[in-house]
C-alpha atoms as a PDB file:
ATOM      1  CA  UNK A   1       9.753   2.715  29.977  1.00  0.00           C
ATOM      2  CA  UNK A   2       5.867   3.793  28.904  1.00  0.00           C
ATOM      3  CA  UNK A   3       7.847   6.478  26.633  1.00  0.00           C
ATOM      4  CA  UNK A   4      10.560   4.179  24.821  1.00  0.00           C
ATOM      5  CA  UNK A   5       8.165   1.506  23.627  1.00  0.00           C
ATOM      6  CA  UNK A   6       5.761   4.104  22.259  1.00  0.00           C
ATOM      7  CA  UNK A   7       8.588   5.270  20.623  1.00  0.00           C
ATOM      8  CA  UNK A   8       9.516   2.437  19.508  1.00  0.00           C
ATOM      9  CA  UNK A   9       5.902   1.330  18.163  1.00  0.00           C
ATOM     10  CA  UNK A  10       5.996   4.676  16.406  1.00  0.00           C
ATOM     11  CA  UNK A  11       8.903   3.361  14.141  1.00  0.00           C
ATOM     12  CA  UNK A  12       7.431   0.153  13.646  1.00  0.00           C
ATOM     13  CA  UNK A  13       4.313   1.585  12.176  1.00  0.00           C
ATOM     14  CA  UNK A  14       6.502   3.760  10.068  1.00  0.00           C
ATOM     15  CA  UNK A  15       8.545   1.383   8.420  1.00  0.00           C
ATOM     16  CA  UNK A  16       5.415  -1.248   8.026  1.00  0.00           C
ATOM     17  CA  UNK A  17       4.180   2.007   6.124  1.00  0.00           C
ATOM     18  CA  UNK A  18       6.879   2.557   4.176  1.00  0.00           C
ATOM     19  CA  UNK A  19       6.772  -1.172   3.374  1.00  0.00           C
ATOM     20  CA  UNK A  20       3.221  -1.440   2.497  1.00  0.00           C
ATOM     21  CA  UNK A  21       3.718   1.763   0.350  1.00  0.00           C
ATOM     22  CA  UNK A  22       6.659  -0.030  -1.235  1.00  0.00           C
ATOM     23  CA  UNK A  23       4.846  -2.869  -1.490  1.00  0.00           C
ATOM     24  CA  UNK A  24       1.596  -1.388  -2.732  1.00  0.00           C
ATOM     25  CA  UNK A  25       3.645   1.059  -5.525  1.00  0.00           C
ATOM     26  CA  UNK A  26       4.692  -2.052  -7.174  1.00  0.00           C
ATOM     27  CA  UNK A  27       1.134  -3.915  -7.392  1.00  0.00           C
ATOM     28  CA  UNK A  28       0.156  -0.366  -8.008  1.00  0.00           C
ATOM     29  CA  UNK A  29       2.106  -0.563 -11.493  1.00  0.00           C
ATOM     30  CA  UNK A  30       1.109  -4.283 -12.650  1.00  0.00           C
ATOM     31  CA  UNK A  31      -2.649  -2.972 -11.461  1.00  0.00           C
ATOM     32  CA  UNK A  32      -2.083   0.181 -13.781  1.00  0.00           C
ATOM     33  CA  UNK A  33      -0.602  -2.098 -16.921  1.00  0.00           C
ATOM     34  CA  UNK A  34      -3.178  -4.387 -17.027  1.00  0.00           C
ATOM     35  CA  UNK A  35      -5.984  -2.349 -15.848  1.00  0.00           C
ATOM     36  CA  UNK A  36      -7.847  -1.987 -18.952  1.00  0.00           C
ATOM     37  CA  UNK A  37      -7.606  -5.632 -19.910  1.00  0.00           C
ATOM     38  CA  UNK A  38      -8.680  -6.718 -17.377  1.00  0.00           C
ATOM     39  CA  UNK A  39     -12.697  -7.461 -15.315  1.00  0.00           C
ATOM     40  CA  UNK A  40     -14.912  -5.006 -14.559  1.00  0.00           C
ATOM     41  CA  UNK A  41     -13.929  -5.618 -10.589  1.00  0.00           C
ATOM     42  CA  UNK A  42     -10.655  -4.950 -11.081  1.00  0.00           C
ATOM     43  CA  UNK A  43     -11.673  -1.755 -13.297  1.00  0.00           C
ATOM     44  CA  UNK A  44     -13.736  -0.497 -10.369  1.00  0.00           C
ATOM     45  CA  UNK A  45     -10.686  -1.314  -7.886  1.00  0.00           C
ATOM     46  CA  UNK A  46      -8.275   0.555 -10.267  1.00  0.00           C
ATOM     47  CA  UNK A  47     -10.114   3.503 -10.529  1.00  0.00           C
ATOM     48  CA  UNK A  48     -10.849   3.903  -6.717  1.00  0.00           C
ATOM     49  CA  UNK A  49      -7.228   3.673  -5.909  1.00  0.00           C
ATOM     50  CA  UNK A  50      -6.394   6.137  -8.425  1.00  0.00           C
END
């Protein structure tokens, strides 16, 4: 029983991964388009996620 749902919780965090990664690659690309128009912030964000 213990094994299955750790199993199971294994997926889960794998495909909220994958999701996030999806999810995060697309923001990733606006981010990366409008990164050098736009605040100083977002510059600083940009650049450590690069």
């Amino acid at each position: 029983m213990l094994r299955i749902s750790l199993i199971l919780r294994c997926i889960l965090v794998k495909e909220i991964i994958k999701f996030m990664l999806n999810c995060f690659s697309k923001f990733y690309k606006i981010f990366i388009s409008k990164c050098i128009v736009v605040t100083p912030f977002l510059q600083i964000i940009c650049y450590i996620v690069s």
